[in-house]
N, C-alpha and C. Protein backbone atom coordinates (compact mmCIF):
# COMPACT_ATOMS: atom_id res chain seq x y z
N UNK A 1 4.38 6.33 10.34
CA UNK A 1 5.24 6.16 9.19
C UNK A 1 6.05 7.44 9.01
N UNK A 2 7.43 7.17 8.63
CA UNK A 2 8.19 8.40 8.43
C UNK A 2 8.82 8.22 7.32
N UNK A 3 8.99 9.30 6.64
CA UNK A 3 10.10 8.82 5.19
C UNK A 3 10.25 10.60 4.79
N UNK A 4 11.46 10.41 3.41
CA UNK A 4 11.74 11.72 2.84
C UNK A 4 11.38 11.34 1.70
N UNK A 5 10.83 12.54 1.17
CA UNK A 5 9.77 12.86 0.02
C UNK A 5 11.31 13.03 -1.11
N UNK A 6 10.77 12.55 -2.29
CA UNK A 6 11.01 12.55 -3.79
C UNK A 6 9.58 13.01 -4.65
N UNK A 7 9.80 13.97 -4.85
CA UNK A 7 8.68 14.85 -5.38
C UNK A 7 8.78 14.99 -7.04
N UNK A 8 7.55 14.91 -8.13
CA UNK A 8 7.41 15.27 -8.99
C UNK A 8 5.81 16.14 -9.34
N UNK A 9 6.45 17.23 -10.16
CA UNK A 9 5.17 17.92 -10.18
C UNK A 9 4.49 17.82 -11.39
N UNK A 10 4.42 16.53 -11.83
CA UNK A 10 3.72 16.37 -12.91
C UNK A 10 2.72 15.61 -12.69
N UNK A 11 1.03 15.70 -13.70
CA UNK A 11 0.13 15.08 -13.30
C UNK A 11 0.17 14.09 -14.42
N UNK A 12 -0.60 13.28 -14.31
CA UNK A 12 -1.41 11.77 -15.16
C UNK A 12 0.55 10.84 -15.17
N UNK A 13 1.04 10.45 -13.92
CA UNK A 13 1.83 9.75 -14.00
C UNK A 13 1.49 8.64 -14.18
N UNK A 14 1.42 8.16 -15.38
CA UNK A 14 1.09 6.52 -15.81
C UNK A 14 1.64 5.37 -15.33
N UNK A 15 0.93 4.48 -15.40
CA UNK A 15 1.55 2.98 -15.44
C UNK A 15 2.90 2.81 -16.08
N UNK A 16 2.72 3.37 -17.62
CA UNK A 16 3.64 3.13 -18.26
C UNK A 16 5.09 3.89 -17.80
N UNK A 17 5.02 4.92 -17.20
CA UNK A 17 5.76 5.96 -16.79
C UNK A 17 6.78 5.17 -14.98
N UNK A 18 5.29 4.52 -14.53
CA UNK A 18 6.23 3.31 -13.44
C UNK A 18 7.14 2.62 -13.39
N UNK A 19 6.55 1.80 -14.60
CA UNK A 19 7.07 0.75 -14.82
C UNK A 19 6.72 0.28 -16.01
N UNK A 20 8.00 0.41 -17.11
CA UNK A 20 7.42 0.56 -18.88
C UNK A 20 7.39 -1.17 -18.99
N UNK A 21 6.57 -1.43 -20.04
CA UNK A 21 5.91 -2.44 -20.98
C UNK A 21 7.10 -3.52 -20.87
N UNK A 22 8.31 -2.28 -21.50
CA UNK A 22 9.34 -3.44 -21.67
C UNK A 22 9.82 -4.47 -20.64
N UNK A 23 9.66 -4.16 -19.53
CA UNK A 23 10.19 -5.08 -18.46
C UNK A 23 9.08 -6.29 -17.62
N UNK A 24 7.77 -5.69 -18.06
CA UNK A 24 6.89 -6.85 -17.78
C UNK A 24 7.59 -8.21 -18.08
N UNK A 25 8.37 -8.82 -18.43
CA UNK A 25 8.74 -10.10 -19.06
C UNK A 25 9.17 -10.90 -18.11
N UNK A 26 8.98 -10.02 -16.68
CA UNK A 26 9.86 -10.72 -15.51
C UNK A 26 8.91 -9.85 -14.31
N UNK A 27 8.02 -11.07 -13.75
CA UNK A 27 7.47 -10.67 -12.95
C UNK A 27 7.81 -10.59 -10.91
N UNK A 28 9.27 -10.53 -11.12
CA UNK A 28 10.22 -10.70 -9.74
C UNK A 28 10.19 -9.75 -9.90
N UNK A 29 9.68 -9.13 -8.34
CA UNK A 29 9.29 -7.59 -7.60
C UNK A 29 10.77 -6.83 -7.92
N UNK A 30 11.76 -7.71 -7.71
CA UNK A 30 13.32 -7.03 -7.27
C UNK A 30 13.38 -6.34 -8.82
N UNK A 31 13.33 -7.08 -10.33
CA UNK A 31 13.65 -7.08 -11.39
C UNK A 31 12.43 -5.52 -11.84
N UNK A 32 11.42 -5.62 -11.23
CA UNK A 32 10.40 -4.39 -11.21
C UNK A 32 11.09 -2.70 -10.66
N UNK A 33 11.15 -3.17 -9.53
CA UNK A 33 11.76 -2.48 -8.38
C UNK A 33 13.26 -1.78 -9.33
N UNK A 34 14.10 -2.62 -10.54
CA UNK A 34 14.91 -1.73 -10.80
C UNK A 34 14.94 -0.56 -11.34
N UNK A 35 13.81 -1.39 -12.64
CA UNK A 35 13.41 -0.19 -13.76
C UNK A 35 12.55 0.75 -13.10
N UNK A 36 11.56 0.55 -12.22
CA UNK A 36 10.92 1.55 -11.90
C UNK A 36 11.10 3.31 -11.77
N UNK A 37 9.99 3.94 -12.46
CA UNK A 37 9.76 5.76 -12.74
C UNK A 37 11.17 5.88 -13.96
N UNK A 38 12.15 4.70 -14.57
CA UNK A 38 12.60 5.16 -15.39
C UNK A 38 12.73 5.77 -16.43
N UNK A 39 11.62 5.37 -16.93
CA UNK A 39 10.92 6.47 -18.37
C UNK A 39 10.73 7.75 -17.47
N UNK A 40 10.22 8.06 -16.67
CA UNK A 40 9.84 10.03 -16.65
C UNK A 40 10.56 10.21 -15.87
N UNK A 41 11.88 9.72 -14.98
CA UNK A 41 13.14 10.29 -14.38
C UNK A 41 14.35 9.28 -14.36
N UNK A 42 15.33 8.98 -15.45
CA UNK A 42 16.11 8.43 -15.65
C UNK A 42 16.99 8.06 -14.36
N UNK A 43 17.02 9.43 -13.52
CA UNK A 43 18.04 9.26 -12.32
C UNK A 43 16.99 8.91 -11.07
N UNK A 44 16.37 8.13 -11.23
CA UNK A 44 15.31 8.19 -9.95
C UNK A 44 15.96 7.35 -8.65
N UNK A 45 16.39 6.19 -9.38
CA UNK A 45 17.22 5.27 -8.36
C UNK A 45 17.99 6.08 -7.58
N UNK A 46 19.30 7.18 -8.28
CA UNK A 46 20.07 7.72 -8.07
C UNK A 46 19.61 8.93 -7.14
N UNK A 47 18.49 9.36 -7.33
CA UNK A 47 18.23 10.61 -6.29
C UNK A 47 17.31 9.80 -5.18
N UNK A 48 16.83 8.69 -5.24
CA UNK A 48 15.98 8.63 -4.49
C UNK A 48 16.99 7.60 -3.05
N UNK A 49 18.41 7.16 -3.74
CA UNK A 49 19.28 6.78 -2.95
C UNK A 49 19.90 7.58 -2.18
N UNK A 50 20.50 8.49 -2.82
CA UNK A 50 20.98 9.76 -2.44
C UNK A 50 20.11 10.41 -1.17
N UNK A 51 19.03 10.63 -1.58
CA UNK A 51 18.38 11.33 -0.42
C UNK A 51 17.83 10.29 0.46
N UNK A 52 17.71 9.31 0.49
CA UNK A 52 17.41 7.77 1.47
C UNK A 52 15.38 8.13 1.30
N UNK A 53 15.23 8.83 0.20
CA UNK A 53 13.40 8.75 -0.04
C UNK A 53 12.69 7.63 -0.35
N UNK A 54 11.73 7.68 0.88
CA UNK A 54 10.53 6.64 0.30
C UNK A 54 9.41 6.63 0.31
N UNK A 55 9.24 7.92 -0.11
CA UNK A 55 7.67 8.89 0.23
C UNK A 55 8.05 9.57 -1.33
N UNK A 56 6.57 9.02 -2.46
CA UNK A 56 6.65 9.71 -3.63
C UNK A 56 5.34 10.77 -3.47
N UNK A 57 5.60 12.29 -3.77
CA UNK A 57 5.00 13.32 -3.53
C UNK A 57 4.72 13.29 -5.07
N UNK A 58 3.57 13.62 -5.99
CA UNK A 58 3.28 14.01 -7.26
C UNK A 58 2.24 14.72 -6.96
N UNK A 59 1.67 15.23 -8.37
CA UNK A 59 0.40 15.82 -8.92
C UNK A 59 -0.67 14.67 -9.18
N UNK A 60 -1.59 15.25 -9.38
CA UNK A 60 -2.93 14.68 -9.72
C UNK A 60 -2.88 13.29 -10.97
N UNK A 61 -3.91 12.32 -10.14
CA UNK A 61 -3.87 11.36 -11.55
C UNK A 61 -3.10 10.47 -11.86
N UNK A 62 -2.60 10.26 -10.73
CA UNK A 62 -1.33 9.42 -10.14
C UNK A 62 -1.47 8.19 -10.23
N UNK A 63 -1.01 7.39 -10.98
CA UNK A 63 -1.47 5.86 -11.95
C UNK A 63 -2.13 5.56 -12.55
N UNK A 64 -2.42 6.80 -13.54
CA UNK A 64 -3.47 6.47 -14.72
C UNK A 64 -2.64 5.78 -15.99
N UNK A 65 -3.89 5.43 -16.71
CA UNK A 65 -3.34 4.79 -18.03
C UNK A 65 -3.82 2.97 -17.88
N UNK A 66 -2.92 2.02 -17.98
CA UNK A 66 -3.60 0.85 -17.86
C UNK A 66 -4.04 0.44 -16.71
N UNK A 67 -4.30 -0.74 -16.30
CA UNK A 67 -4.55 -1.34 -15.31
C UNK A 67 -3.41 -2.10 -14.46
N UNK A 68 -2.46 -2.02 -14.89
CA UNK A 68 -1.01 -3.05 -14.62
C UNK A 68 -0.69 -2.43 -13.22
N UNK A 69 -0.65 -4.08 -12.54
CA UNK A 69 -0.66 -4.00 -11.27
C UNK A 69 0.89 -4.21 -10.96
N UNK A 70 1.51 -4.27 -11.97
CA UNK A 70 3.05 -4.09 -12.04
C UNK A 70 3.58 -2.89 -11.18
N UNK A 71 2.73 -1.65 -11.39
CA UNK A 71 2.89 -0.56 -11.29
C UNK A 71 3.28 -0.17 -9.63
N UNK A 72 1.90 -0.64 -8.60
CA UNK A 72 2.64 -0.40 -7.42
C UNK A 72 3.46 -1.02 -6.74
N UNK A 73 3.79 -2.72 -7.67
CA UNK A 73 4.37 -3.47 -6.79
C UNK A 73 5.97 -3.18 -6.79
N UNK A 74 6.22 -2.29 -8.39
CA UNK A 74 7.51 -1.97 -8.99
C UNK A 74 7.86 -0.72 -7.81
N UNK A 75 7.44 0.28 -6.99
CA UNK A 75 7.22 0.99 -6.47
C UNK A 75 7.86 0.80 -4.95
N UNK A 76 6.87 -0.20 -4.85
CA UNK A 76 7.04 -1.07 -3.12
C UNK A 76 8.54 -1.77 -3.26
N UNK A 77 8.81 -2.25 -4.34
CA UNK A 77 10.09 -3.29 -4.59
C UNK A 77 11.13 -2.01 -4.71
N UNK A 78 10.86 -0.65 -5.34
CA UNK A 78 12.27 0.53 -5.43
C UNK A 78 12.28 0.65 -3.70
N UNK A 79 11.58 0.41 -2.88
CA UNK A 79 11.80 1.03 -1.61
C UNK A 79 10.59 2.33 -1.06
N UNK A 80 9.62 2.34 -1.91
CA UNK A 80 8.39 3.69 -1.77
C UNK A 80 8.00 3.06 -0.97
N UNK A 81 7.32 3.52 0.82
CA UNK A 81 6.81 3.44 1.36
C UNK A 81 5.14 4.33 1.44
N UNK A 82 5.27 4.68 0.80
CA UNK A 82 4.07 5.91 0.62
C UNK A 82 4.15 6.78 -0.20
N UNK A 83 2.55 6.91 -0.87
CA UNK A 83 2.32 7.71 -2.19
C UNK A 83 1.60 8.77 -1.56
N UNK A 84 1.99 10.43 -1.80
CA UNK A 84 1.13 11.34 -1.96
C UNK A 84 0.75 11.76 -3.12
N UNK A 85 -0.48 12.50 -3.39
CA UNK A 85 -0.92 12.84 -4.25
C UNK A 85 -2.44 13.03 -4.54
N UNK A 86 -2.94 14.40 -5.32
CA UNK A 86 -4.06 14.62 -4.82
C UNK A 86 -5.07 14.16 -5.55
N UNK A 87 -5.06 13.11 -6.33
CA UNK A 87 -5.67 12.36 -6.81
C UNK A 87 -4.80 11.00 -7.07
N UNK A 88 -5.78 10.05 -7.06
CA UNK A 88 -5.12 8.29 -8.04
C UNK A 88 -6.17 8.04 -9.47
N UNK A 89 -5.55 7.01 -10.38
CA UNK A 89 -6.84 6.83 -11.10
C UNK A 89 -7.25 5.08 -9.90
N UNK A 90 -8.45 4.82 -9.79
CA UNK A 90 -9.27 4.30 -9.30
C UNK A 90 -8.24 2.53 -9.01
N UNK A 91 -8.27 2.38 -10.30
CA UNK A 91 -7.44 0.75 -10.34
C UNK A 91 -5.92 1.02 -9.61
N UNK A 92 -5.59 2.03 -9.80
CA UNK A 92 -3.99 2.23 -9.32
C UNK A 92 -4.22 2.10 -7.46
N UNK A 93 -4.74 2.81 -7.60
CA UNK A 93 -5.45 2.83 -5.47
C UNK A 93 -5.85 1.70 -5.29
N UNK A 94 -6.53 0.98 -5.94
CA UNK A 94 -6.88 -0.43 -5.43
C UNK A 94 -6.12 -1.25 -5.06
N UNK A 95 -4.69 -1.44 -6.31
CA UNK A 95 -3.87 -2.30 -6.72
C UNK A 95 -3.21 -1.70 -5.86
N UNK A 96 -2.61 -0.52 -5.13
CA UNK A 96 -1.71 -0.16 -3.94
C UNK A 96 -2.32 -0.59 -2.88
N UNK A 97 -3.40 -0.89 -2.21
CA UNK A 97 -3.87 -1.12 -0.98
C UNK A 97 -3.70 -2.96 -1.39
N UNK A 98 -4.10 -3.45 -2.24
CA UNK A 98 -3.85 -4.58 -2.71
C UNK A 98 -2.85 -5.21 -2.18
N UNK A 99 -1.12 -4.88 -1.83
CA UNK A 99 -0.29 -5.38 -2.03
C UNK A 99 0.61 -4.07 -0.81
N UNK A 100 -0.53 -3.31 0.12
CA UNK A 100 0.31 -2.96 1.19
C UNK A 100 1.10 -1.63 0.83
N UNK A 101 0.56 -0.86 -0.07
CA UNK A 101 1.41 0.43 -0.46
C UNK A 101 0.39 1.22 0.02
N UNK A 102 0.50 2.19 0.95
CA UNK A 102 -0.21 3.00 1.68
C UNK A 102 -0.42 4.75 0.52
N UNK A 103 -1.39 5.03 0.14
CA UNK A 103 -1.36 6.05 -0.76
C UNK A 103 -2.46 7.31 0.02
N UNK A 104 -1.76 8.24 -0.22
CA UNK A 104 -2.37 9.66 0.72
C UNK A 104 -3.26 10.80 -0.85
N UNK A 105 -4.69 10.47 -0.33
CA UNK A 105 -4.59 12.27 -1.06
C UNK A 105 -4.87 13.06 -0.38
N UNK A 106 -3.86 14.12 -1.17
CA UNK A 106 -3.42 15.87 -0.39
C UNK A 106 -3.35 16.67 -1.57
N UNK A 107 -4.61 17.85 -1.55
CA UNK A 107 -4.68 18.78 -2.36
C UNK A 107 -3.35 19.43 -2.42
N UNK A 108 -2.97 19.95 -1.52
CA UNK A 108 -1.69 21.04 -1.70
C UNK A 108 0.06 20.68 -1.54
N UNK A 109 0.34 20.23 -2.47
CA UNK A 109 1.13 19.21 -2.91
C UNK A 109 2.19 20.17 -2.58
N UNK A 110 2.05 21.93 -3.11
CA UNK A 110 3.04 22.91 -2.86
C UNK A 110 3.77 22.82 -1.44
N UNK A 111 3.28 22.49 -0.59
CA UNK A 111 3.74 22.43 0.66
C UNK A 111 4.38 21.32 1.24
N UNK A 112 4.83 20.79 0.29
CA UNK A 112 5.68 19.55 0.38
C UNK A 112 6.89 19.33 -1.41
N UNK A 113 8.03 19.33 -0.41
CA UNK A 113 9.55 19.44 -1.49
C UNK A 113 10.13 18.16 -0.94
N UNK A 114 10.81 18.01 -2.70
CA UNK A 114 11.79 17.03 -2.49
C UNK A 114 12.51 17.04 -1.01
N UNK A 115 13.00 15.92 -0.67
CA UNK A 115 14.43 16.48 0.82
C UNK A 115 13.39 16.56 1.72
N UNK A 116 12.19 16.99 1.67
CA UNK A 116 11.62 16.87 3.20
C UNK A 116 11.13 15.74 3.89
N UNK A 117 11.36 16.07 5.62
CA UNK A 117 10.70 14.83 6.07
C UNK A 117 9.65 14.63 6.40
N UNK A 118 8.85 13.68 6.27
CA UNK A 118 7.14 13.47 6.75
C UNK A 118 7.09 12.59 7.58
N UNK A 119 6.41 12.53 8.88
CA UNK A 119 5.76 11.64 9.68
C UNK A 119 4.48 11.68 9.57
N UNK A 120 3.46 10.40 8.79
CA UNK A 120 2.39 10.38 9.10
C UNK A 120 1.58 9.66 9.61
N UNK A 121 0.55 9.85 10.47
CA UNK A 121 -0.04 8.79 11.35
C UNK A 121 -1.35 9.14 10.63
N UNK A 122 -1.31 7.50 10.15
CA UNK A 122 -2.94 7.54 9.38
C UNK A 122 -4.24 7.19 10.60
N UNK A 123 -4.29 6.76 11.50
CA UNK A 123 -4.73 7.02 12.77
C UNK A 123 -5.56 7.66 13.03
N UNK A 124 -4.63 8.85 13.18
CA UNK A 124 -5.38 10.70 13.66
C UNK A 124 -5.10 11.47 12.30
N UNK A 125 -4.99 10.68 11.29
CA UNK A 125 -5.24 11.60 10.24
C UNK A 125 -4.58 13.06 9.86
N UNK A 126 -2.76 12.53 10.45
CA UNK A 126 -2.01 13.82 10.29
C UNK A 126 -0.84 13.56 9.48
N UNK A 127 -0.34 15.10 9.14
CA UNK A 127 0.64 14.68 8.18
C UNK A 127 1.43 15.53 8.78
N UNK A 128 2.82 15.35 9.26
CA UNK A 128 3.56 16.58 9.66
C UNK A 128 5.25 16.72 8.91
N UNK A 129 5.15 17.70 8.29
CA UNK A 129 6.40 18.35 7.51
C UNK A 129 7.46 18.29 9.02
N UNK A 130 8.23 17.58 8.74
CA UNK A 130 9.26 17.80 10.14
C UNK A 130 10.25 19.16 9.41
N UNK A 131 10.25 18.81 8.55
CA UNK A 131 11.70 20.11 8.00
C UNK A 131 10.84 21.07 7.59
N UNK A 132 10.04 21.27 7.54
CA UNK A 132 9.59 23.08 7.61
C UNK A 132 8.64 23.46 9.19
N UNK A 133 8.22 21.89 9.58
CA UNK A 133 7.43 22.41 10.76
C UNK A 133 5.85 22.34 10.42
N UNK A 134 5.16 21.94 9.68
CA UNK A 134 4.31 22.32 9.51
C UNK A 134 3.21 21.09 9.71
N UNK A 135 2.10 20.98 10.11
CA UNK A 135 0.85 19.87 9.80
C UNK A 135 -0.14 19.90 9.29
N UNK A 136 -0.77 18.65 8.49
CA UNK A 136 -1.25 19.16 7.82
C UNK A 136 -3.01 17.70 8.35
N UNK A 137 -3.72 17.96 8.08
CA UNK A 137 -5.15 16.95 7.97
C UNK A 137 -5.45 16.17 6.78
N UNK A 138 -4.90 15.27 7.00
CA UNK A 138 -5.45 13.91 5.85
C UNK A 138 -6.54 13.19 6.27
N UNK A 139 -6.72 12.85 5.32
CA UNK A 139 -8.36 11.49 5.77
C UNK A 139 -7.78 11.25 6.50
N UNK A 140 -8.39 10.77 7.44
CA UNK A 140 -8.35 9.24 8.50
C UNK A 140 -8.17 7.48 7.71
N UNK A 141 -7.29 7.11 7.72
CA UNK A 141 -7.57 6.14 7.16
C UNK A 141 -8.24 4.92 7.84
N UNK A 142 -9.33 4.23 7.55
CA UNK A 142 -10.37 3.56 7.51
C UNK A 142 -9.37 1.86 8.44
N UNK A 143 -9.69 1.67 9.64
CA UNK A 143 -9.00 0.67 10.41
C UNK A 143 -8.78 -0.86 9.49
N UNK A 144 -9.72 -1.22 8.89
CA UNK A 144 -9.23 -2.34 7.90
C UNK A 144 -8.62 -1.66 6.71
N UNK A 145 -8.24 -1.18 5.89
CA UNK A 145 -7.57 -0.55 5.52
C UNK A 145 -5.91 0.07 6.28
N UNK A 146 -5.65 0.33 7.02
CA UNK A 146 -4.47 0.48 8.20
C UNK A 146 -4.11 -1.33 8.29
N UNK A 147 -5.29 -2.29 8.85
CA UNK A 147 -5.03 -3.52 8.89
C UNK A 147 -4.03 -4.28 7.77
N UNK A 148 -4.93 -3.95 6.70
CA UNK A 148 -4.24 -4.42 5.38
C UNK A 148 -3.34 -4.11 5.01
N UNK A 149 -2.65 -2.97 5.07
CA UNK A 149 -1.76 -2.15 4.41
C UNK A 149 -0.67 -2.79 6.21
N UNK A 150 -0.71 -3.19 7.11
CA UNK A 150 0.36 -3.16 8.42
C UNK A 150 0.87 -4.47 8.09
N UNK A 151 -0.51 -5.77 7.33
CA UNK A 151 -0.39 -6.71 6.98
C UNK A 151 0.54 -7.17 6.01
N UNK A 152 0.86 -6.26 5.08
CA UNK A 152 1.58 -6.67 3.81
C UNK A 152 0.30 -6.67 2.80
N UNK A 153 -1.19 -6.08 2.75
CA UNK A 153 -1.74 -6.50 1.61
C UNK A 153 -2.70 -7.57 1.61
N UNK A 154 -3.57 -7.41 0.94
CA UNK A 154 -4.62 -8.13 0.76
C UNK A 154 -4.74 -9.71 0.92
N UNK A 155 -4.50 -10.15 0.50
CA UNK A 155 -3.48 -11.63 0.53
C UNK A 155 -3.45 -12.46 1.61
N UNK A 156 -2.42 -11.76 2.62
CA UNK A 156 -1.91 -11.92 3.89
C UNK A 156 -3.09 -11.39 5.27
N UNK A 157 -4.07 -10.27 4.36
CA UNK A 157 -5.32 -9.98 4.87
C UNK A 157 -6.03 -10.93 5.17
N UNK A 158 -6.86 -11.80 3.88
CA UNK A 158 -7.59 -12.99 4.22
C UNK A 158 -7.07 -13.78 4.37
N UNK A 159 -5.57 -14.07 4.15
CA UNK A 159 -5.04 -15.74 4.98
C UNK A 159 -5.57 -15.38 6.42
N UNK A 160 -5.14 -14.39 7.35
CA UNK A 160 -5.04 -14.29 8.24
C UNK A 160 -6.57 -14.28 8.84
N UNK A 161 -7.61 -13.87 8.34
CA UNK A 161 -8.85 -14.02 8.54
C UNK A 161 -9.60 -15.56 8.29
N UNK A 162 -9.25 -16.21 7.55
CA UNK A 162 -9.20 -17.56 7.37
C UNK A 162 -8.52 -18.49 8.24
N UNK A 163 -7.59 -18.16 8.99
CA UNK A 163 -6.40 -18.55 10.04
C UNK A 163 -7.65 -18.48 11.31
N UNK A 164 -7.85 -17.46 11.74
CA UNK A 164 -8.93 -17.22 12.81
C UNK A 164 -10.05 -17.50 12.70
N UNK A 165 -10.73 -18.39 11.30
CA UNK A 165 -11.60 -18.85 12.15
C UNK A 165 -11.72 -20.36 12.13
């Protein structure tokens, strides 16, 4: 996976902060996908077009607050291919592997800026900064898990396991 990072250095990025209350009323990914991170960066669309990012870099605590599974799908629908960050709250990680959003934790968040590029192979468990040069050791991610997330998500997981047998 490769993408350019859109970075915020703030922690306990909420649900609500994803994808606010108000737009639940319309559960079409595209209609998600607009409003999305608009409450805590008005121009998000706008920078995250601009720089062609689809790798969100944050702080700790990264989908806390409710349970709204709005949250990663609004995410996946802006174009985020991958979440860093050195913590999730518990339901937010679920609900991203859920629905095929691949989420990384990485203590040292400093070593990764807006504008940069990342290639990571969850595989061998690497992360490499192409624009500064640098690599870094992530978990390994867990082969059904890689499955699910190559699949599109949980869903498309057990159809397909149900298909085979």
């Amino acid at each position: 996976m490769r993408g350019i990072v859109l970075k915020y250095n703030q922690k306990n990025i909420n649900t609500d902060l994803i994808i606010p209350a108000r737009y639940l009323n319309d559960s079409d990914p595209e209609h998600l996908g607009l409003h999305c991170m608009e409450d805590l960066d008005h121009d998000f669309k706008q920078k995250k077009d601009n720089l062609k990012a689809t790798i969100i870099v944050a702080d700790s605590n990264f989908g806390s607050g409710s349970s709204r599974e709005q949250a990663p799908i609004a995410l996946k629908a802006a174009g985020i291919i991958c979440i860093i960050a050195p913590s999730y709250a518990r339901i937010f990680y679920r609900n991203a592997i859920n629905i095929g959003l691949p989420i990384i934790e990485f203590d040292d968040i400093s070593k990764i800026n807006t504008g940069d590029e990342l290639e990571i192979n969850f595989e061998d468990g690497t992360m490499n900064n192409i624009s500064n040069k640098s690599e870094f050791k992530i978990g390994k991610m867990p082969k059904f898990l890689q499955e699910i997330i190559s699949i599109g998500g949980l869903v498309n997981f057990a159809k397909k396991i149900i298909l085979e047998k």
